[in-house]
N, C-alpha and C. Protein backbone atom coordinates (compact mmCIF):
# COMPACT_ATOMS: atom_id res chain seq x y z
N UNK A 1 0.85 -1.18 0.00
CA UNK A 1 0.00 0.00 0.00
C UNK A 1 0.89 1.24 0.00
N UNK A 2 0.68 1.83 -1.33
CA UNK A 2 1.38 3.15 -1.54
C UNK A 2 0.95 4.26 0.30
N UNK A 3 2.31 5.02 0.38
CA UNK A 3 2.41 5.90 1.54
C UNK A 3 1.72 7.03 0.57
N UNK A 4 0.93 8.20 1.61
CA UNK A 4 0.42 9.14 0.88
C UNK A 4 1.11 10.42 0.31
N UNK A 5 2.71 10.48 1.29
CA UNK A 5 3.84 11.42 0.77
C UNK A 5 4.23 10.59 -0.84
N UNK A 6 3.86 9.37 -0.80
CA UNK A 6 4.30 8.78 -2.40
C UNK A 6 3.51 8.87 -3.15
N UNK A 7 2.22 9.43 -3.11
CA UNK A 7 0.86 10.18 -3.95
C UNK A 7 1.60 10.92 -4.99
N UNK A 8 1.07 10.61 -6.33
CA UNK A 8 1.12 12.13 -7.44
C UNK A 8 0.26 12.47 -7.06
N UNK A 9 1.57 13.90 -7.58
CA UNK A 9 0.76 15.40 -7.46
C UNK A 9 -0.77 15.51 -7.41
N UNK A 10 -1.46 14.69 -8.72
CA UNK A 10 -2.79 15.02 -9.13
C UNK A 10 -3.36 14.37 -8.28
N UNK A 11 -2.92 12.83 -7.33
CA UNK A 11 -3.85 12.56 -6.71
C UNK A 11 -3.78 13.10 -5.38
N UNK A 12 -2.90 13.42 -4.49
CA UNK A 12 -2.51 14.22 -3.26
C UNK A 12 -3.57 15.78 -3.86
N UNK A 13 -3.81 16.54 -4.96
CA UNK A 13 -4.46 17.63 -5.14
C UNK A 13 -6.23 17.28 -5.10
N UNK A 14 -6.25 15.51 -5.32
CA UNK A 14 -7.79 15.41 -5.42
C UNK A 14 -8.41 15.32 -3.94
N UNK A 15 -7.28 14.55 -2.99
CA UNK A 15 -7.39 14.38 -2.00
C UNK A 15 -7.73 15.64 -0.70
N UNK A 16 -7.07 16.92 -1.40
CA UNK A 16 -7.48 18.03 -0.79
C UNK A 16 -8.85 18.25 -1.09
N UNK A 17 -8.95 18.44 -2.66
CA UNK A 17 -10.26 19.06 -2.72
C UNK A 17 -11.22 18.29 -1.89
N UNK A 18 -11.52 17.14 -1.86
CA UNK A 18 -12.24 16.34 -1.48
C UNK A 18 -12.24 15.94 0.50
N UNK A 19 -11.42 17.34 0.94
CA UNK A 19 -11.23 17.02 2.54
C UNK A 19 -11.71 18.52 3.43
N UNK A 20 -12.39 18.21 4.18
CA UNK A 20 -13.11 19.38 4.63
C UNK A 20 -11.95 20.35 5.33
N UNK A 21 -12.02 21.45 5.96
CA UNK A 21 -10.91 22.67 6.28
C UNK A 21 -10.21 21.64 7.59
N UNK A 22 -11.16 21.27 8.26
CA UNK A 22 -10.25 20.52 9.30
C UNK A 22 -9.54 19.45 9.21
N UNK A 23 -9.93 18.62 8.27
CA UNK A 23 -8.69 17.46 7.92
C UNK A 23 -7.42 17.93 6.76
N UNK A 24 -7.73 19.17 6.26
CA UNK A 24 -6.06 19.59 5.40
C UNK A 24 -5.88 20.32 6.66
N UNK A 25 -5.98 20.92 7.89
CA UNK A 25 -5.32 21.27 8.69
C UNK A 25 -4.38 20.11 9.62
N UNK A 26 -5.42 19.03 9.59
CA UNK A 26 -4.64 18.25 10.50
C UNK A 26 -3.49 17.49 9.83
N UNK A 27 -3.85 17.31 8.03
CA UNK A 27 -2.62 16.88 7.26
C UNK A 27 -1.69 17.99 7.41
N UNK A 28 -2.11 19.19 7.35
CA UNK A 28 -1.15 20.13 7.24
C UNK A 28 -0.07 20.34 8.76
N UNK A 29 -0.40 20.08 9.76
CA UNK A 29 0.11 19.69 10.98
C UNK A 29 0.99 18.15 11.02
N UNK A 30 0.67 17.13 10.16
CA UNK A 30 1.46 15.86 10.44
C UNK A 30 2.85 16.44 9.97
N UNK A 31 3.04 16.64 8.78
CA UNK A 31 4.46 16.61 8.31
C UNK A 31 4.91 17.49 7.31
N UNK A 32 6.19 18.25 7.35
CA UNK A 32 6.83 19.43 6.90
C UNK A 32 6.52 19.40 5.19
N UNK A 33 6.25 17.87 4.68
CA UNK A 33 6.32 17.89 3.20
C UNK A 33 4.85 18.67 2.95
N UNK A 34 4.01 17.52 3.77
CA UNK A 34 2.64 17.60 3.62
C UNK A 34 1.87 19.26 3.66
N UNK A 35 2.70 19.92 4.62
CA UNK A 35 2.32 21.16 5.23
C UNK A 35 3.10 22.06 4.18
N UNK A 36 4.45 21.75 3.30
CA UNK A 36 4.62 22.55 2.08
C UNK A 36 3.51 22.36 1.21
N UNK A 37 3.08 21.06 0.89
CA UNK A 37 2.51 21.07 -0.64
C UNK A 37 0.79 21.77 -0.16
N UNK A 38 0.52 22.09 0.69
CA UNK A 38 -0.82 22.34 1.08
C UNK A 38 -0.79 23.79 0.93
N UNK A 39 0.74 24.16 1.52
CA UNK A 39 0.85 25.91 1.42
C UNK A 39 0.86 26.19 -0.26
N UNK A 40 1.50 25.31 -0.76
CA UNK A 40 1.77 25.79 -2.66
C UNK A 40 0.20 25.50 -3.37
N UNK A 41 -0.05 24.17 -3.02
CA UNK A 41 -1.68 24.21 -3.66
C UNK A 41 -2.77 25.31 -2.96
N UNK A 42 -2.73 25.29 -2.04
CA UNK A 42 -3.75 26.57 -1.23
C UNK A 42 -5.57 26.24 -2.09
N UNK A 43 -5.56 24.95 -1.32
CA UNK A 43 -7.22 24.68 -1.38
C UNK A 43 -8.20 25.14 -1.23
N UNK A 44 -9.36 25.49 -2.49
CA UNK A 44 -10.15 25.87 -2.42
C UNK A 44 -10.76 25.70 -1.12
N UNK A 45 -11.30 26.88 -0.50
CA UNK A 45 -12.28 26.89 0.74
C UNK A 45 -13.55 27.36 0.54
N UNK A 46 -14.63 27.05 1.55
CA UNK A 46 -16.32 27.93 1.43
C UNK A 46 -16.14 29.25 2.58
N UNK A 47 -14.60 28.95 3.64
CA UNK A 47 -14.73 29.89 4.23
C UNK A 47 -15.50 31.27 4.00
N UNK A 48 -16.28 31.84 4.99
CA UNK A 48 -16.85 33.25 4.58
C UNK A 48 -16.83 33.94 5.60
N UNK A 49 -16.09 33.69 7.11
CA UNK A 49 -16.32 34.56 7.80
C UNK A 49 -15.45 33.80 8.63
N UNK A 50 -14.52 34.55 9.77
CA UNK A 50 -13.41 34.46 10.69
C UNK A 50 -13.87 35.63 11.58
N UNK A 51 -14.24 34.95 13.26
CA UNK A 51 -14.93 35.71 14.01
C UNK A 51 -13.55 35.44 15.42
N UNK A 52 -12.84 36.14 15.86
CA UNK A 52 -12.15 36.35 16.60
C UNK A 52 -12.87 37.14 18.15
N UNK A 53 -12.52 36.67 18.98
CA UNK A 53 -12.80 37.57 20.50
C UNK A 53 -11.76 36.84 21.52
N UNK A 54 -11.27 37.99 21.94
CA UNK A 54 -10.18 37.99 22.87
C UNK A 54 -10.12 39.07 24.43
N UNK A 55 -9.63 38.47 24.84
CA UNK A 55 -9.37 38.94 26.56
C UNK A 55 -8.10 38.76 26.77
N UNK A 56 -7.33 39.10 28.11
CA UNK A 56 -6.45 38.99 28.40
C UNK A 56 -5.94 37.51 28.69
N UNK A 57 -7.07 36.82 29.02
CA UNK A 57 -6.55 35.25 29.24
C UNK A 57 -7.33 34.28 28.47
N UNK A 58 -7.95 35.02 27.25
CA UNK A 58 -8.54 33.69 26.64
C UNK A 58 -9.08 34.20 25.00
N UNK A 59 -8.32 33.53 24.28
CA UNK A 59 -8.59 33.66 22.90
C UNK A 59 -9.87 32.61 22.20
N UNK A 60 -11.40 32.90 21.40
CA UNK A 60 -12.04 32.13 20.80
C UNK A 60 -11.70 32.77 18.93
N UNK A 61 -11.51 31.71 18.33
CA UNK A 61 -11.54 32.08 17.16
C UNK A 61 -12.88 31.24 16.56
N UNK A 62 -13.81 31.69 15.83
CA UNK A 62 -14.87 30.86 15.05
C UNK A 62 -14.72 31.44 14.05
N UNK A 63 -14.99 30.15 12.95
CA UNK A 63 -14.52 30.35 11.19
C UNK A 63 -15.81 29.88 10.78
N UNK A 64 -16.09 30.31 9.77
CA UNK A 64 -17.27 29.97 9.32
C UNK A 64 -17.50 29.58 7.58
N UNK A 65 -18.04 28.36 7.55
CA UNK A 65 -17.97 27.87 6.02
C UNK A 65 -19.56 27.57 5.74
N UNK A 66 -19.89 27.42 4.22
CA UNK A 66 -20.68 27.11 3.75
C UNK A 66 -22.26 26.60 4.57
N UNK A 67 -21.24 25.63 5.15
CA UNK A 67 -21.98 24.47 5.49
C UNK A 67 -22.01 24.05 7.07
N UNK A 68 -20.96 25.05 7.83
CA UNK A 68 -21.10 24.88 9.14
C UNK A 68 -19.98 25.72 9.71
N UNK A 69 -19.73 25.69 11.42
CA UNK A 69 -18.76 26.64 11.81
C UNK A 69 -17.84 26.09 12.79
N UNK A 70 -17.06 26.35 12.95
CA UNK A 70 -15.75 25.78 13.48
C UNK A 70 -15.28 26.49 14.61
N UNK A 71 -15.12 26.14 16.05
CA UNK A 71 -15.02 27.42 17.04
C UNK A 71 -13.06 26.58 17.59
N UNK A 72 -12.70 27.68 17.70
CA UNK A 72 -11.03 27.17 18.28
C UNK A 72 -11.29 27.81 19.61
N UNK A 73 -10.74 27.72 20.86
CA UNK A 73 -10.46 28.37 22.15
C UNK A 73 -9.12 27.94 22.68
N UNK A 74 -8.19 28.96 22.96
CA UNK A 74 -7.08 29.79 23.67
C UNK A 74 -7.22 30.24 24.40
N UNK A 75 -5.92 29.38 25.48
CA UNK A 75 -6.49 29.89 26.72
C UNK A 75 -4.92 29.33 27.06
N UNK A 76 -4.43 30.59 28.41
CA UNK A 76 -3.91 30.27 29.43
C UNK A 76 -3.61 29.00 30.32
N UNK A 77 -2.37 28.11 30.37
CA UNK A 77 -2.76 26.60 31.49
C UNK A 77 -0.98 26.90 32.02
N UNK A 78 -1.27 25.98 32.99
CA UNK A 78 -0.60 26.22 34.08
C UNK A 78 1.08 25.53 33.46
N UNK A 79 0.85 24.68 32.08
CA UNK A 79 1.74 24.30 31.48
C UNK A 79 2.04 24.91 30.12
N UNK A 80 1.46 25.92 29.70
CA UNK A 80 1.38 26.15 28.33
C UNK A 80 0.12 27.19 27.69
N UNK A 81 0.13 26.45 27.06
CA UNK A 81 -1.53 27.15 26.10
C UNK A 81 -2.65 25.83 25.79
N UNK A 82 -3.82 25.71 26.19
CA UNK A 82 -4.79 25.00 26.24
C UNK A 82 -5.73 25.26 25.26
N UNK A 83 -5.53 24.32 23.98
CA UNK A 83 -6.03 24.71 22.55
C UNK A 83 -7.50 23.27 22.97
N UNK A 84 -8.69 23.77 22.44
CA UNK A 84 -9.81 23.62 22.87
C UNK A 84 -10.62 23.29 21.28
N UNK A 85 -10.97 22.65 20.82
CA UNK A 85 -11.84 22.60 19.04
C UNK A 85 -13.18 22.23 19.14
N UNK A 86 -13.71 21.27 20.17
CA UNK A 86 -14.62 20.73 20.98
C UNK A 86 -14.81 20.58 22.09
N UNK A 87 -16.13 20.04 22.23
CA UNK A 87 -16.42 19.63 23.69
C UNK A 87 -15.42 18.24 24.40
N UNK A 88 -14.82 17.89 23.65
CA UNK A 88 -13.95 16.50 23.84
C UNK A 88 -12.84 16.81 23.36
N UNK A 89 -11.96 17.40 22.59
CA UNK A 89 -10.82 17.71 21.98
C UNK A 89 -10.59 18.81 22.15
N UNK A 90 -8.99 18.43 23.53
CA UNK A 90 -8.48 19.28 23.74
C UNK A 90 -7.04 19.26 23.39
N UNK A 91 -6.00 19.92 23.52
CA UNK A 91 -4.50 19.75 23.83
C UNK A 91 -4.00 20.73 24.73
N UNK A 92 -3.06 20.16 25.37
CA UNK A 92 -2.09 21.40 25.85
C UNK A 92 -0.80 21.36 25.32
N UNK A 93 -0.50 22.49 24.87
CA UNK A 93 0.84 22.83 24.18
C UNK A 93 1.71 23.51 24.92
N UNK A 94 2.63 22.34 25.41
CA UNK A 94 3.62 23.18 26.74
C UNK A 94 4.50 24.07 26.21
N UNK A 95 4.94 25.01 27.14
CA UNK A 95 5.80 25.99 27.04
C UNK A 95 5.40 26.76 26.00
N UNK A 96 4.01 27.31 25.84
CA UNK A 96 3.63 28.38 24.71
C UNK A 96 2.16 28.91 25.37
N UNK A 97 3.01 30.27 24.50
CA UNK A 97 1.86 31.23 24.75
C UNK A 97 0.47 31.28 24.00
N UNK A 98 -0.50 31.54 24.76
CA UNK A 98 -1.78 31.27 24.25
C UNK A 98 -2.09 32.27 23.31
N UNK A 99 -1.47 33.49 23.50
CA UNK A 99 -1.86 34.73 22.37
C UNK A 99 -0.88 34.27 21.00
N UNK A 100 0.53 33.62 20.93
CA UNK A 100 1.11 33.85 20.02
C UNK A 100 0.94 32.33 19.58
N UNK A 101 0.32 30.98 20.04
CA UNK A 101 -0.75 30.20 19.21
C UNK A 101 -1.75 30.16 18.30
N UNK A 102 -2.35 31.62 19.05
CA UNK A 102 -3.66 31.81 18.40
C UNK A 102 -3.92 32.34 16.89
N UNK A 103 -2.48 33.33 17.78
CA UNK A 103 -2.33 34.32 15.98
C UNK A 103 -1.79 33.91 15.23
N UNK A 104 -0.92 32.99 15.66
CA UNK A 104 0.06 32.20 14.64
C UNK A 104 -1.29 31.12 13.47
N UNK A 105 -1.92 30.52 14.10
CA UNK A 105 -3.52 29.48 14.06
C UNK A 105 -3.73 30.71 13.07
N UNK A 106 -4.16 31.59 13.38
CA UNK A 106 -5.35 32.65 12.67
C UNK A 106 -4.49 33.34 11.13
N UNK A 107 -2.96 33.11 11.70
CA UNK A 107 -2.01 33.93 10.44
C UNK A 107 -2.39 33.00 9.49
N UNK A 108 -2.02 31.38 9.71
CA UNK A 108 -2.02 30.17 8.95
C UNK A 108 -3.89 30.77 8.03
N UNK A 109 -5.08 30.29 8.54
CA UNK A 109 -6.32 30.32 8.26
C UNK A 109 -5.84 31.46 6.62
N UNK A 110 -5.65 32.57 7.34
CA UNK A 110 -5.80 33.73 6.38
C UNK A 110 -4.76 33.58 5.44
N UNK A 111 -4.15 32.69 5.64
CA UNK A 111 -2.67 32.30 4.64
C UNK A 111 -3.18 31.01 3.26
N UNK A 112 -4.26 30.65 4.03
CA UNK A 112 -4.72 29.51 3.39
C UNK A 112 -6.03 29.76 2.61
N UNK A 113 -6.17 30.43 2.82
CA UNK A 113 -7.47 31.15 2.19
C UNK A 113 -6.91 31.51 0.78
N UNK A 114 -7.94 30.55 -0.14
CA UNK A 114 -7.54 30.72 -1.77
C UNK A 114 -9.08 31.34 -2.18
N UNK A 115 -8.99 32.02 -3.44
CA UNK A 115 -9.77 32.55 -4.32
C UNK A 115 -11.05 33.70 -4.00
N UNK A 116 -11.75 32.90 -2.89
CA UNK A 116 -12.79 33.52 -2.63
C UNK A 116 -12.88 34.20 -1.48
N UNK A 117 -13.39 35.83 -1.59
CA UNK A 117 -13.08 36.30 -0.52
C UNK A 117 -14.05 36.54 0.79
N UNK A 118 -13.27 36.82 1.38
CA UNK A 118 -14.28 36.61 2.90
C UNK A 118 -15.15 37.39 3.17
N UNK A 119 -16.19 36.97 3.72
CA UNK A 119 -17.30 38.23 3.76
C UNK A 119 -17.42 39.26 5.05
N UNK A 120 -16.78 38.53 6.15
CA UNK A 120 -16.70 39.26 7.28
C UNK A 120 -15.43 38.96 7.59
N UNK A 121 -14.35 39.54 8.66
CA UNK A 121 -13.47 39.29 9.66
C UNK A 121 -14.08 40.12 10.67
N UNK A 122 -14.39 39.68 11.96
CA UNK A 122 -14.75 40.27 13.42
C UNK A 122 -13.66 40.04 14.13
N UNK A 123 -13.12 41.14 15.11
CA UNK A 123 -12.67 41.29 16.34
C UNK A 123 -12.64 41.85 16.97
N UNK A 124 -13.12 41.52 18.34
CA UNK A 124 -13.56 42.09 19.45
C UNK A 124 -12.63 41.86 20.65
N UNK A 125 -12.67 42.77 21.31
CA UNK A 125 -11.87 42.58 22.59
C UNK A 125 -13.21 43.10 24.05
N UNK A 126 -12.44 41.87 24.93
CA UNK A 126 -13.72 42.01 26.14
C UNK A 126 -12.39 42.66 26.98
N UNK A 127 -13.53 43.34 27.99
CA UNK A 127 -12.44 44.33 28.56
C UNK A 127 -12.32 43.55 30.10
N UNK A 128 -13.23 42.73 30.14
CA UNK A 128 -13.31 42.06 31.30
C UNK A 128 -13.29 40.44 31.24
N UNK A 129 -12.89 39.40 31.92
CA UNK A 129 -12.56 38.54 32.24
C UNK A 129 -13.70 37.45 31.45
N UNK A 130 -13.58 36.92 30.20
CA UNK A 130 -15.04 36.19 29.57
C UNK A 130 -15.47 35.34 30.59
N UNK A 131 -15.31 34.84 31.35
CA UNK A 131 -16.09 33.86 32.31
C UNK A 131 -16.96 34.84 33.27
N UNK A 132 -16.59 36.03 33.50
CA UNK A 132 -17.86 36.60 34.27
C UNK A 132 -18.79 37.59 33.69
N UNK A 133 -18.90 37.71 31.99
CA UNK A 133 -19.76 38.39 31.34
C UNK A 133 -20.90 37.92 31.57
């Protein structure tokens, strides 16, 4: 069974089109090849909207496509930065900052964004602590 870094071009390009924003992110996270050829092809997206809100200790990013919406949360941990995608999927990423995760996350999104353009970007800043709004 062919490895998928041993994919032609054309079929590694069908394989994008055909993978929703969160699984070319998570290919784009396995490996340095995988995460070049994703930056050079730059896959069509339905993205239409990137909704950002931030505080001093806690970053939410929600992206929004076609067909549904995607919420990220950044946050402060006692080891790192506590990256959040669901109610069940979490990570902690030791020794990093939760603001320069987030933006780094949000630089990537807007980096990856091919053809069609976005209809909104929101950001908001809470001036107070989001858990006691």
């Amino acid at each position: 069974m062919p490895l998928l870094l041993e994919m032609p071009d054309l079929v590694m390009r069908r394989i994008l089109e055909e993978s929703d924003y969160v699984s070319i992110q998570s290919l784009r996270k396995s490996c340095h090849h995988l995460r070049n050829f994703i930056e050079d092809v730059k896959p069509e997206s339905t993205m239409s909207k990137i909704d950002v809100r931030a505080s001093t200790d806690f970053i939410r990013s929600s992206i929004s496509f076609d067909d549904r919406e995607f919420t990220i949360d950044y946050r402060n941990h006692e080891n790192g930065c506590l990256v959040q995608w669901s109610q069940t999927k979490k990570k902690v990423l030791e020794n990093s900052d939760f603001l320069d995760v987030a933006l780094r996350d949000i630089e990537c999104i807007l980096e990856s964004k091919n053809s069609t353009v976005l209809d909104y970007i929101i950001v908001d800043w809470w001036q107070q602590d989001h858990h006691s709004a």
